[in-house]
C-alpha atoms as a PDB file:
ATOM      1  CA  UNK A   1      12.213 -41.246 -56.169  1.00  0.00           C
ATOM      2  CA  UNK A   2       9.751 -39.484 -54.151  1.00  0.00           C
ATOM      3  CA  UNK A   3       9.790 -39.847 -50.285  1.00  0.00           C
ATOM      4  CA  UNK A   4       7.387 -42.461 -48.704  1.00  0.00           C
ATOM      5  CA  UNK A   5       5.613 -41.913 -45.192  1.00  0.00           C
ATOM      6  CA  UNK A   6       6.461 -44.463 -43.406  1.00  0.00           C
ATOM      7  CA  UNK A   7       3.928 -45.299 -39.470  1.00  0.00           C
ATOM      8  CA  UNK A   8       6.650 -44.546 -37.086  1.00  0.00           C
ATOM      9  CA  UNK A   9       6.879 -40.904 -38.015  1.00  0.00           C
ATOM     10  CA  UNK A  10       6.439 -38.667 -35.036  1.00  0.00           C
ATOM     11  CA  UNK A  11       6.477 -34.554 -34.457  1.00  0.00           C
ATOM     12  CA  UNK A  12       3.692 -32.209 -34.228  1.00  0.00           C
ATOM     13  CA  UNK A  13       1.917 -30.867 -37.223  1.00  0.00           C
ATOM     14  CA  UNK A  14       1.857 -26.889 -37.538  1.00  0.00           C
ATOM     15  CA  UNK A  15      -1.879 -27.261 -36.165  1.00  0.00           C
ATOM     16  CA  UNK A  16      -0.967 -28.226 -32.967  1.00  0.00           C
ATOM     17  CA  UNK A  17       1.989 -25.671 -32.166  1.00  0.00           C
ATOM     18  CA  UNK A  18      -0.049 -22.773 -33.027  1.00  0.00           C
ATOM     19  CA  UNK A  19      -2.786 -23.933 -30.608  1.00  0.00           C
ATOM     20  CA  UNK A  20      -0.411 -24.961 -27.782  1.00  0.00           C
ATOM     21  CA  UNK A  21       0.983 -21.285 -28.776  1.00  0.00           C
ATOM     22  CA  UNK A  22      -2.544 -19.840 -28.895  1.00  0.00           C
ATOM     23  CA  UNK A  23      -2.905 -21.423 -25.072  1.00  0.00           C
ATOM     24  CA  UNK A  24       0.152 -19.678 -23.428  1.00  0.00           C
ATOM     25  CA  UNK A  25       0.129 -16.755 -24.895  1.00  0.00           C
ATOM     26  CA  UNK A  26      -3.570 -16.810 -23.720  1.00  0.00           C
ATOM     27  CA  UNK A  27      -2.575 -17.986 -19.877  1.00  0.00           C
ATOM     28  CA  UNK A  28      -0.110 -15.342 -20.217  1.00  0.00           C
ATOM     29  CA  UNK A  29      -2.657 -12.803 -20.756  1.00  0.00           C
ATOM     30  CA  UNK A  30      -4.686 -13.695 -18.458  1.00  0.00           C
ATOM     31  CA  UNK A  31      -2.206 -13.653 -15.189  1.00  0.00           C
ATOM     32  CA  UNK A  32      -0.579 -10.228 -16.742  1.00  0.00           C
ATOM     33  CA  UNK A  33      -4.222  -8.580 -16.338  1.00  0.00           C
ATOM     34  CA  UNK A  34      -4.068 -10.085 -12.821  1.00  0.00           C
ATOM     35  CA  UNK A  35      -0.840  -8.956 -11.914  1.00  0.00           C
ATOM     36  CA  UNK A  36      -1.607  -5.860 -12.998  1.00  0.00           C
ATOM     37  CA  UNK A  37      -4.918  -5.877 -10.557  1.00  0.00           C
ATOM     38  CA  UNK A  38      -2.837  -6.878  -7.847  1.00  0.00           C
ATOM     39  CA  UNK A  39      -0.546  -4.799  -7.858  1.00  0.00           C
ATOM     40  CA  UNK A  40      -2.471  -1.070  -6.720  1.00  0.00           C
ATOM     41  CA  UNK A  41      -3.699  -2.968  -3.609  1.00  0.00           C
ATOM     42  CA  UNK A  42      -0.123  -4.459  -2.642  1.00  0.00           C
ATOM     43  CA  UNK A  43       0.973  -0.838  -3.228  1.00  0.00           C
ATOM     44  CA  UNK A  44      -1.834   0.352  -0.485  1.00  0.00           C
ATOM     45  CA  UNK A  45      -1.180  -2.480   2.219  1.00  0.00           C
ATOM     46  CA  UNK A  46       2.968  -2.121   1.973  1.00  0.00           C
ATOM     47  CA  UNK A  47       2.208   1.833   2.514  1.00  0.00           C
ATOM     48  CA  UNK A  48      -0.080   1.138   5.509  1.00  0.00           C
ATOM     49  CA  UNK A  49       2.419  -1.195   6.788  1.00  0.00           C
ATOM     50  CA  UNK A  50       5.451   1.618   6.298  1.00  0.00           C
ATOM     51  CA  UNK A  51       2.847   4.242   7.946  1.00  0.00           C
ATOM     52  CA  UNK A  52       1.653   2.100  10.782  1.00  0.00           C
ATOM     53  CA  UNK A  53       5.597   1.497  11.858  1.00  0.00           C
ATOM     54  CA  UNK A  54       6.477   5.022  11.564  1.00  0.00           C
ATOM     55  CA  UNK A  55       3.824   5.821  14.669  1.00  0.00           C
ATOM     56  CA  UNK A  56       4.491   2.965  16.404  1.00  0.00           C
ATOM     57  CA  UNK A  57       8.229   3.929  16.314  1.00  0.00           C
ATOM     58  CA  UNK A  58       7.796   7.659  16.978  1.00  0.00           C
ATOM     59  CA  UNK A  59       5.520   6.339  19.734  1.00  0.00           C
ATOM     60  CA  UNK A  60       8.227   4.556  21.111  1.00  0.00           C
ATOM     61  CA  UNK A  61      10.231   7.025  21.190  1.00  0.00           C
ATOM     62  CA  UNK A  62       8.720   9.598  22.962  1.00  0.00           C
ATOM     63  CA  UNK A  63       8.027   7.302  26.054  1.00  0.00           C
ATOM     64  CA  UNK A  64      11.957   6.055  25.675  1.00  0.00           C
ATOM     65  CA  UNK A  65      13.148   9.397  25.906  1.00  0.00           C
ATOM     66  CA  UNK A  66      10.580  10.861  27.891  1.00  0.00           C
ATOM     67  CA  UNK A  67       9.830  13.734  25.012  1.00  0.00           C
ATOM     68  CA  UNK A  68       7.303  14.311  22.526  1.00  0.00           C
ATOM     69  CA  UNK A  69       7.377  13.445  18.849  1.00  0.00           C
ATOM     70  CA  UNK A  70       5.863  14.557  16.001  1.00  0.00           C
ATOM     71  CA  UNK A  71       4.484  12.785  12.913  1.00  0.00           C
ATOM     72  CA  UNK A  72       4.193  15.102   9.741  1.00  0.00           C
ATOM     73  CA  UNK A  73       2.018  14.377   6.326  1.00  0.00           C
ATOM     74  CA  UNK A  74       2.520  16.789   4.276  1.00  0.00           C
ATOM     75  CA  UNK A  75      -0.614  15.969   2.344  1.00  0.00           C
ATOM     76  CA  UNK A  76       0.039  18.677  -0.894  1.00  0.00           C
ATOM     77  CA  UNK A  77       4.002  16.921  -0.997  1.00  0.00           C
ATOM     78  CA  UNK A  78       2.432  13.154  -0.309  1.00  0.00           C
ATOM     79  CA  UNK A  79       4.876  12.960   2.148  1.00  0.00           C
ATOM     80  CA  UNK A  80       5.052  11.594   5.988  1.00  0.00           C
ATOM     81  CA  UNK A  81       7.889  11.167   8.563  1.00  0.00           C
ATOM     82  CA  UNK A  82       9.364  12.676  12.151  1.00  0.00           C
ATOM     83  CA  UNK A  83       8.959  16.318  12.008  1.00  0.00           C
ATOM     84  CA  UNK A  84      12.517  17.574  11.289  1.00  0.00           C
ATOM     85  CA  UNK A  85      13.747  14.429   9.630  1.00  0.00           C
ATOM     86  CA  UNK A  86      13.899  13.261   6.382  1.00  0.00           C
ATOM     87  CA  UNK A  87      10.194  12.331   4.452  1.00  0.00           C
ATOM     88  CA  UNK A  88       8.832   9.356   2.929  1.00  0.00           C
ATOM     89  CA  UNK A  89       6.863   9.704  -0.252  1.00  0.00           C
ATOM     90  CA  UNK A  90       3.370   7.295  -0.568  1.00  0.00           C
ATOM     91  CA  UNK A  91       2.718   6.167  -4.289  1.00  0.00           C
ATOM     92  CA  UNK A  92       0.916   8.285  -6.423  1.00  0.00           C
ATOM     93  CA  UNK A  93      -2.073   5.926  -6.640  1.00  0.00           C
ATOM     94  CA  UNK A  94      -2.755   5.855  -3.039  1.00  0.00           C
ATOM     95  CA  UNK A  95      -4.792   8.951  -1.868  1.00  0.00           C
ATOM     96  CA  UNK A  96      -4.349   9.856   1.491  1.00  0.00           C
ATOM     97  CA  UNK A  97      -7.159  11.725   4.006  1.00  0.00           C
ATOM     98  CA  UNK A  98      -6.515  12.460   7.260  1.00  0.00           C
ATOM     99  CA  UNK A  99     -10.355  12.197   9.501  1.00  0.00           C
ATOM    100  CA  UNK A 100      -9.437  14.647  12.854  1.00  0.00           C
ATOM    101  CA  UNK A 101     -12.603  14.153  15.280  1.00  0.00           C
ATOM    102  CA  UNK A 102     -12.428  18.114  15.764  1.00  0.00           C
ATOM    103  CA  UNK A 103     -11.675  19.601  12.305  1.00  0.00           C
ATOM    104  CA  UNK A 104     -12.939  17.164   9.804  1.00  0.00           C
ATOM    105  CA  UNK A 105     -11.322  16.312   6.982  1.00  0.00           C
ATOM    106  CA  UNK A 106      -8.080  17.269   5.660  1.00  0.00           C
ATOM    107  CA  UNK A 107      -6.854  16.770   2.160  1.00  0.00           C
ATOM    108  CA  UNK A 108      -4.420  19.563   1.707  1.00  0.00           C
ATOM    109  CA  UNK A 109      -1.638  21.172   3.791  1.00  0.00           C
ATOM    110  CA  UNK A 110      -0.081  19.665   6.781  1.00  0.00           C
ATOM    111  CA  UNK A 111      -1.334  17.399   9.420  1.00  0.00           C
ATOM    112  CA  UNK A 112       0.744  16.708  12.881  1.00  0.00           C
ATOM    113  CA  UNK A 113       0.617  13.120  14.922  1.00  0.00           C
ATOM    114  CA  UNK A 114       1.664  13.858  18.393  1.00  0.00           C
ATOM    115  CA  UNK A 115       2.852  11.492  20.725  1.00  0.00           C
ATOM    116  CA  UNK A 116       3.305  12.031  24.386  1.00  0.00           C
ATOM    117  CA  UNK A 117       5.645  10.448  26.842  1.00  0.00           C
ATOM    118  CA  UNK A 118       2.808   8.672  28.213  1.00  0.00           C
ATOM    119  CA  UNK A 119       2.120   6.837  25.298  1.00  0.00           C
ATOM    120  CA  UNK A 120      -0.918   9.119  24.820  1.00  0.00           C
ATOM    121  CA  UNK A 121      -1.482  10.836  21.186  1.00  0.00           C
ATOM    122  CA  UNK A 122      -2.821  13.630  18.895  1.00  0.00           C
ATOM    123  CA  UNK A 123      -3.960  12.907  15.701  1.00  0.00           C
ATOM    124  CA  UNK A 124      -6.998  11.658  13.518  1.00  0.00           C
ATOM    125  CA  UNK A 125      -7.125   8.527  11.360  1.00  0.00           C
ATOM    126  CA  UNK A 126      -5.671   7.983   7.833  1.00  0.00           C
ATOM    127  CA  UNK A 127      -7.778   7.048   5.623  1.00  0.00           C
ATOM    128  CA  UNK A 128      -5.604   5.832   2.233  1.00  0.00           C
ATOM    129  CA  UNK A 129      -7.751   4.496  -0.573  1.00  0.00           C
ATOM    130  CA  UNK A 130      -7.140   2.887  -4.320  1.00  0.00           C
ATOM    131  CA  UNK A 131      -9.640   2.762  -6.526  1.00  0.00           C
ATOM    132  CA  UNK A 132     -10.775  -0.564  -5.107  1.00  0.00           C
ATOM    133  CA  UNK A 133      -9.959  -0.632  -1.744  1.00  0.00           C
ATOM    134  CA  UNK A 134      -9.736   1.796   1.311  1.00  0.00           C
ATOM    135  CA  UNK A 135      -7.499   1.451   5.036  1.00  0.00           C
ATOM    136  CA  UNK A 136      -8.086   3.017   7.836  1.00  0.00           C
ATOM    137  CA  UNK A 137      -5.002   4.042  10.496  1.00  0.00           C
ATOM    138  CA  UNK A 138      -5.583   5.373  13.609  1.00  0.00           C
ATOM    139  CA  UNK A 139      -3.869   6.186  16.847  1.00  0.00           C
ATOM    140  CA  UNK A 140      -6.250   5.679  20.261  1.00  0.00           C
ATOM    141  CA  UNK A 141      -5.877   9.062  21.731  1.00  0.00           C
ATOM    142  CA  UNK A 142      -5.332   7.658  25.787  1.00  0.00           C
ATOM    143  CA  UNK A 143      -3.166   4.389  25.239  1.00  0.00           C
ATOM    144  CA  UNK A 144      -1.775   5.516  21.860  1.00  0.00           C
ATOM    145  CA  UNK A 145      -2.539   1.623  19.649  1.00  0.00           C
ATOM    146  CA  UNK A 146      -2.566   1.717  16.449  1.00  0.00           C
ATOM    147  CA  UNK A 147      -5.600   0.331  15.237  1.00  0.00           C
ATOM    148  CA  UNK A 148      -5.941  -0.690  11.814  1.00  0.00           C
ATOM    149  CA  UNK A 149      -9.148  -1.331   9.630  1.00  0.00           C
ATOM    150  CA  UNK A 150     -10.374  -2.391   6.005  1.00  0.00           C
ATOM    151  CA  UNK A 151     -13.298   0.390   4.750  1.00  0.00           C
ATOM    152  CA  UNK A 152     -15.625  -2.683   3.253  1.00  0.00           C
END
């Protein structure tokens, strides 16, 4: 006897899975690329973040304890931190420039953030930079803000 199809049947034909499979693997593709966007600029703002508490806690600091501090990058090392302490490292896909209103530009060597016991400071203005999107960081030189901006 050979099977008989009877109304109330119900499933999906092959058809159908392979589109609804066709469809997700598509969404899937398309938040991946995304993501993957996403994720160099997310990389820049968490380092300006990190590098924008480090002067306003070495900034602290020096009018706390009445002493100067010292902020080191250590541009050929991609490093920062307190001078004499241990260094952060920025991600490889951020480039870092440091703008000093006497010298210029500095991509290479070492470049010192001062901060007085006044609250006054030293220092240029970081300019980091993806390939899509640039920050600037600067300390006022009299009342020692931090002053953040987006290079448009």
């Amino acid at each position: 006897m050979g099977m008989k199809r009877t109304e109330n049947q119900s499933g999906f034909t092959l058809m159908e899975m392979m589109i609804v499979l066709f469809i997700i693997a598509l969404t899937a593709g398309i938040v991946g690329v995304s993501f993957t966007r996403a994720l160099p600029s997310s990389r820049l703002d968490a380092t300006v973040r990190e590098m924008a508490a480090a002067f306003k806690q070495l900034r602290a600091q020096a009018m706390i304890t009445g002493e100067r501090r010292v902020l080191v990058y250590n541009l050929d090392a991609r490093q920062y931190g307190p001078e004499g302490q241990a260094a952060r490292q920025w991600p490889d896909d951020v480039t870092v420039t440091i703008t000093d209103p006497v010298q210029g530009d500095a991509v290479r060597g070492e470049y010192r953030f001062v901060f007085h016991a006044t609250g006054a400071s030293e220092g240029g203005t970081v300019v980091l930079s993806t390939a899509k999107k640039t920050m600037l960081l600067g300390v006022d030189p009299i009342v020692g803000a931090i002053a953040l901006r987006v290079k448009e």
